[in-house]
C-alpha atoms as a PDB file:
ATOM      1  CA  UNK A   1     163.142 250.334 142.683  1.00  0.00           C
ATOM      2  CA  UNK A   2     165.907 251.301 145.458  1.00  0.00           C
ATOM      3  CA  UNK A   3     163.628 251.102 148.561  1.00  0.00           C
ATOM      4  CA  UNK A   4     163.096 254.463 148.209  1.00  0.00           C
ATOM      5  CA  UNK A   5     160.294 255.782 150.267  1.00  0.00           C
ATOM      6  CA  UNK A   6     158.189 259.359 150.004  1.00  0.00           C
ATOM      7  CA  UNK A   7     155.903 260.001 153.178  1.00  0.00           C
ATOM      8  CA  UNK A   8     153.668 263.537 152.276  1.00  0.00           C
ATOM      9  CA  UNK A   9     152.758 264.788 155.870  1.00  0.00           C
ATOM     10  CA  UNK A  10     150.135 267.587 156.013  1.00  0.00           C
ATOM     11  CA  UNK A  11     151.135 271.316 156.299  1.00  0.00           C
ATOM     12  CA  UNK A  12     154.871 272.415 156.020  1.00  0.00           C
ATOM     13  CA  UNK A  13     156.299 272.637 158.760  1.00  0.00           C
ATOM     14  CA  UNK A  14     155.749 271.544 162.638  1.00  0.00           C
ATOM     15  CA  UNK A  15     155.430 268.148 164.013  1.00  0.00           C
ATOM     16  CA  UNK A  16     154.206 266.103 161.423  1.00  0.00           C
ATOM     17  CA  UNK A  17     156.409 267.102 158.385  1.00  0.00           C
ATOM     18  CA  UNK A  18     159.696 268.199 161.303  1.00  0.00           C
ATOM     19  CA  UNK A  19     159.345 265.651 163.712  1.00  0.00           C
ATOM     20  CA  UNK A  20     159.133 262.831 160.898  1.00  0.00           C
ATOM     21  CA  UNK A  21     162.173 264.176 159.623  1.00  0.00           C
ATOM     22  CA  UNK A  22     163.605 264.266 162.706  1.00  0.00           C
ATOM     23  CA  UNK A  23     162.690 260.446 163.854  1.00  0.00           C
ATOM     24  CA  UNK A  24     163.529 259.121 160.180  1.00  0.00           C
ATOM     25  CA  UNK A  25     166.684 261.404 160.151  1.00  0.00           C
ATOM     26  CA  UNK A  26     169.222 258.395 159.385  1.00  0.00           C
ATOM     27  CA  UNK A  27     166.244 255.957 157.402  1.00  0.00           C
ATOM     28  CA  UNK A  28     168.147 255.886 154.187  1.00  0.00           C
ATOM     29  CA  UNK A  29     166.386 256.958 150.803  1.00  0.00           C
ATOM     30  CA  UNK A  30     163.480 258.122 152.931  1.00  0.00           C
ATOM     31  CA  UNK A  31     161.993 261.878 151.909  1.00  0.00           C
ATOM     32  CA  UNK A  32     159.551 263.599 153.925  1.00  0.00           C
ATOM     33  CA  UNK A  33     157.548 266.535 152.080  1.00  0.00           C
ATOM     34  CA  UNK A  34     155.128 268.758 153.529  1.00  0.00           C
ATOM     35  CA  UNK A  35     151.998 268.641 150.957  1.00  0.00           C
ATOM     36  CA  UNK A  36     149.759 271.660 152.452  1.00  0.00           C
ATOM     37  CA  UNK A  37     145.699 271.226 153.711  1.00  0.00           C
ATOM     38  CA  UNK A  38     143.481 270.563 153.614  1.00  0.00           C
ATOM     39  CA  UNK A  39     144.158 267.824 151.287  1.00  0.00           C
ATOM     40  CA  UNK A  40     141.255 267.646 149.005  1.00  0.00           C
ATOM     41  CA  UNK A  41     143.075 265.783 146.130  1.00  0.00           C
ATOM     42  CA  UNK A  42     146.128 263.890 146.189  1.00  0.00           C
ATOM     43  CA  UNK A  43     149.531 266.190 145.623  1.00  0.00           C
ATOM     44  CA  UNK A  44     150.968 265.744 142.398  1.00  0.00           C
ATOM     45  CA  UNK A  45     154.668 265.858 144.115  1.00  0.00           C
ATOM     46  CA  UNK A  46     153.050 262.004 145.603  1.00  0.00           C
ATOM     47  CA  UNK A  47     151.833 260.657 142.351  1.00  0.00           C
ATOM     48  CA  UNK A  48     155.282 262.070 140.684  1.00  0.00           C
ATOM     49  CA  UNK A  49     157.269 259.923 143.183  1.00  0.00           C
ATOM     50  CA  UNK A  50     155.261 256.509 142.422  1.00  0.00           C
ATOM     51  CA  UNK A  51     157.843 255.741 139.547  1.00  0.00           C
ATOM     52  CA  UNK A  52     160.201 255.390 141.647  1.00  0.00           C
ATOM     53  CA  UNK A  53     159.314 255.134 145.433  1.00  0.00           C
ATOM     54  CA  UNK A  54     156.598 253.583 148.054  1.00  0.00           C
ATOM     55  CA  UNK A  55     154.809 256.663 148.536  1.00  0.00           C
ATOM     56  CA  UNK A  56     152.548 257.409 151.606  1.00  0.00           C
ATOM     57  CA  UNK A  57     150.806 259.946 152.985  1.00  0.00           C
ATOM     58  CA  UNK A  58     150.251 261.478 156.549  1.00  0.00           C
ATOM     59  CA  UNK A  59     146.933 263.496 157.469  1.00  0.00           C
ATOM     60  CA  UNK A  60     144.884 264.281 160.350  1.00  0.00           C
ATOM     61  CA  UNK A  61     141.133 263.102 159.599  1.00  0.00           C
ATOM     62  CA  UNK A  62     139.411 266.785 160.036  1.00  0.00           C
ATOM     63  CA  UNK A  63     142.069 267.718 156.987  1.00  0.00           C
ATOM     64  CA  UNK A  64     141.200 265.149 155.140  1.00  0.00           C
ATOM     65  CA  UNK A  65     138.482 266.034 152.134  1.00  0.00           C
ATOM     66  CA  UNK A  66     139.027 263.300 149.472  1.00  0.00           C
ATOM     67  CA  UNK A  67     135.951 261.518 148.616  1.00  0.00           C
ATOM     68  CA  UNK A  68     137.223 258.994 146.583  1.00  0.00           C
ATOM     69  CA  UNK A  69     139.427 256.655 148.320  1.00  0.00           C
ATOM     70  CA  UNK A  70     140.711 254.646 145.032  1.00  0.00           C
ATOM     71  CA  UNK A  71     144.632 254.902 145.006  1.00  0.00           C
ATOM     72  CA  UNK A  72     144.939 255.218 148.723  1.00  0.00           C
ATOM     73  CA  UNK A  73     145.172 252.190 150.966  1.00  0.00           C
ATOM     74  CA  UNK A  74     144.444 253.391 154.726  1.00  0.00           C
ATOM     75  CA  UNK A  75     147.447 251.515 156.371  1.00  0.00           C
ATOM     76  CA  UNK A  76     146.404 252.594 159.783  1.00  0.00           C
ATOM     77  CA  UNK A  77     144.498 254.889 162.037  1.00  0.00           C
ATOM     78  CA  UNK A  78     146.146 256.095 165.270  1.00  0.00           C
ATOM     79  CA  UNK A  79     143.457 258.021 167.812  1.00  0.00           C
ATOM     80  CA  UNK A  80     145.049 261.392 169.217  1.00  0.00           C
ATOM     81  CA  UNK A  81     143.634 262.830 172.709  1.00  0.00           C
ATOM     82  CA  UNK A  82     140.130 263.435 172.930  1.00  0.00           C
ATOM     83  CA  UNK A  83     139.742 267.606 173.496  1.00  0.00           C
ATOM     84  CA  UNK A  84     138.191 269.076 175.615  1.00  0.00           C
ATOM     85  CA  UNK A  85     134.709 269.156 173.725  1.00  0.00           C
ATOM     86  CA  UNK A  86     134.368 265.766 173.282  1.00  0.00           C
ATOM     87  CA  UNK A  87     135.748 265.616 169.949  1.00  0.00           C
ATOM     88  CA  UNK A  88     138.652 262.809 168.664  1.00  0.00           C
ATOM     89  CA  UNK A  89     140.561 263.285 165.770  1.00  0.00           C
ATOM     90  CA  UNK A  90     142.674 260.377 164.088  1.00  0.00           C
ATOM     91  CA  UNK A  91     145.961 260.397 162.439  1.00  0.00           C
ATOM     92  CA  UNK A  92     145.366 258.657 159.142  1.00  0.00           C
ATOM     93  CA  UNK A  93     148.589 256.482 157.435  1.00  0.00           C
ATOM     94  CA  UNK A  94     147.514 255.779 153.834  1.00  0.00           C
ATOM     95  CA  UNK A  95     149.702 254.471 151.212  1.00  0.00           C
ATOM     96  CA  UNK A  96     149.550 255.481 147.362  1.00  0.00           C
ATOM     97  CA  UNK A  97     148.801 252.362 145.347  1.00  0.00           C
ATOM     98  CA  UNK A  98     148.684 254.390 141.804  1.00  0.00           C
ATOM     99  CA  UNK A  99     145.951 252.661 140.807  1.00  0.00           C
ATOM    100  CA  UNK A 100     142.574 254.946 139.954  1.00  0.00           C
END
Protein backbone atom coordinates (compact mmCIF):
# COMPACT_ATOMS: atom_id res chain seq x y z
CA UNK A 1 0.00 0.00 0.00
CA UNK A 2 1.18 3.75 -0.92
CA UNK A 3 -0.37 5.54 2.12
CA UNK A 4 -3.13 6.15 0.18
CA UNK A 5 -6.09 7.34 2.08
CA UNK A 6 -10.11 7.51 1.01
CA UNK A 7 -12.26 9.64 3.57
CA UNK A 8 -16.32 9.19 2.29
CA UNK A 9 -17.95 12.40 3.83
CA UNK A 10 -21.79 12.48 3.76
CA UNK A 11 -23.75 14.31 0.98
CA UNK A 12 -21.90 15.81 -2.12
CA UNK A 13 -21.13 18.79 -1.78
CA UNK A 14 -20.85 21.60 1.14
CA UNK A 15 -18.70 21.57 4.12
CA UNK A 16 -18.03 18.19 4.86
CA UNK A 17 -17.11 16.69 1.41
CA UNK A 18 -15.66 20.80 0.16
CA UNK A 19 -14.16 21.93 3.14
CA UNK A 20 -12.23 18.47 3.64
CA UNK A 21 -11.01 18.92 0.32
CA UNK A 22 -10.16 22.16 0.91
CA UNK A 23 -8.12 21.57 4.41
CA UNK A 24 -6.48 18.25 2.91
CA UNK A 25 -5.89 20.13 -0.45
CA UNK A 26 -1.94 19.41 -0.50
CA UNK A 27 -2.24 15.79 1.86
CA UNK A 28 -0.76 13.67 -0.84
CA UNK A 29 -2.67 10.43 -2.10
CA UNK A 30 -5.59 11.60 -0.01
CA UNK A 31 -9.28 11.39 -1.94
CA UNK A 32 -12.28 12.81 -0.53
CA UNK A 33 -15.72 11.43 -2.04
CA UNK A 34 -19.04 12.53 -1.23
CA UNK A 35 -21.08 9.11 -0.52
CA UNK A 36 -24.85 10.57 -0.29
CA UNK A 37 -27.43 10.03 3.07
CA UNK A 38 -28.51 8.92 4.79
CA UNK A 39 -26.02 6.24 4.93
CA UNK A 40 -27.87 3.13 5.69
CA UNK A 41 -25.18 0.69 4.32
CA UNK A 42 -21.69 1.24 3.67
CA UNK A 43 -20.92 2.75 -0.11
CA UNK A 44 -19.50 0.33 -2.30
CA UNK A 45 -17.03 3.22 -3.78
CA UNK A 46 -15.47 2.66 0.33
CA UNK A 47 -15.28 -1.06 0.31
CA UNK A 48 -13.81 -0.78 -3.49
CA UNK A 49 -10.96 1.42 -2.13
CA UNK A 50 -9.92 -1.10 0.84
CA UNK A 51 -7.48 -2.90 -1.67
CA UNK A 52 -5.63 -0.32 -1.86
CA UNK A 53 -6.18 2.56 0.70
CA UNK A 54 -7.06 3.33 4.61
CA UNK A 55 -10.52 4.10 4.02
CA UNK A 56 -12.73 6.19 6.45
CA UNK A 57 -15.79 7.58 6.61
CA UNK A 58 -17.38 10.98 7.75
CA UNK A 59 -21.17 11.22 8.97
CA UNK A 60 -23.25 13.23 11.15
CA UNK A 61 -25.02 10.81 13.80
CA UNK A 62 -28.86 11.77 12.78
CA UNK A 63 -27.57 10.40 9.08
CA UNK A 64 -26.30 7.63 10.29
CA UNK A 65 -28.76 4.30 9.92
CA UNK A 66 -26.35 1.29 9.98
CA UNK A 67 -27.22 -1.17 12.54
CA UNK A 68 -24.47 -3.30 12.33
CA UNK A 69 -21.31 -1.74 13.30
CA UNK A 70 -18.89 -4.79 12.15
CA UNK A 71 -16.31 -3.29 9.59
CA UNK A 72 -16.43 0.16 11.03
CA UNK A 73 -14.18 1.21 13.87
CA UNK A 74 -15.65 4.60 15.42
CA UNK A 75 -12.25 6.53 15.57
CA UNK A 76 -13.85 9.46 17.21
CA UNK A 77 -16.89 11.48 18.06
CA UNK A 78 -16.68 15.29 17.89
CA UNK A 79 -20.01 17.15 19.58
CA UNK A 80 -21.33 20.06 17.21
CA UNK A 81 -23.45 23.05 18.90
CA UNK A 82 -26.35 22.15 20.76
CA UNK A 83 -29.60 23.87 18.69
CA UNK A 84 -31.80 25.63 19.76
CA UNK A 85 -34.25 22.73 20.90
CA UNK A 86 -32.06 21.10 23.00
CA UNK A 87 -30.89 18.66 20.61
CA UNK A 88 -26.82 17.69 19.96
CA UNK A 89 -25.73 16.03 17.07
CA UNK A 90 -22.13 14.39 16.76
CA UNK A 91 -19.79 14.17 13.94
CA UNK A 92 -18.88 10.51 13.76
CA UNK A 93 -15.02 9.50 12.31
CA UNK A 94 -15.17 5.74 11.63
CA UNK A 95 -12.63 3.83 9.82
CA UNK A 96 -13.34 0.76 7.39
CA UNK A 97 -11.59 -2.29 8.79
CA UNK A 98 -13.01 -4.75 5.86
CA UNK A 99 -13.67 -7.19 8.11
CA UNK A 100 -17.65 -8.43 8.33
Amino acid sequence: MDNKVLVGTEGYFGTLPDGLQIYLEKAPNTTVVGVGYPISEIPQKLTDGLGDSRVFLLVNDSRFRIESKEGLKLISSYPKATQLSGVQENLLFFELTGKE
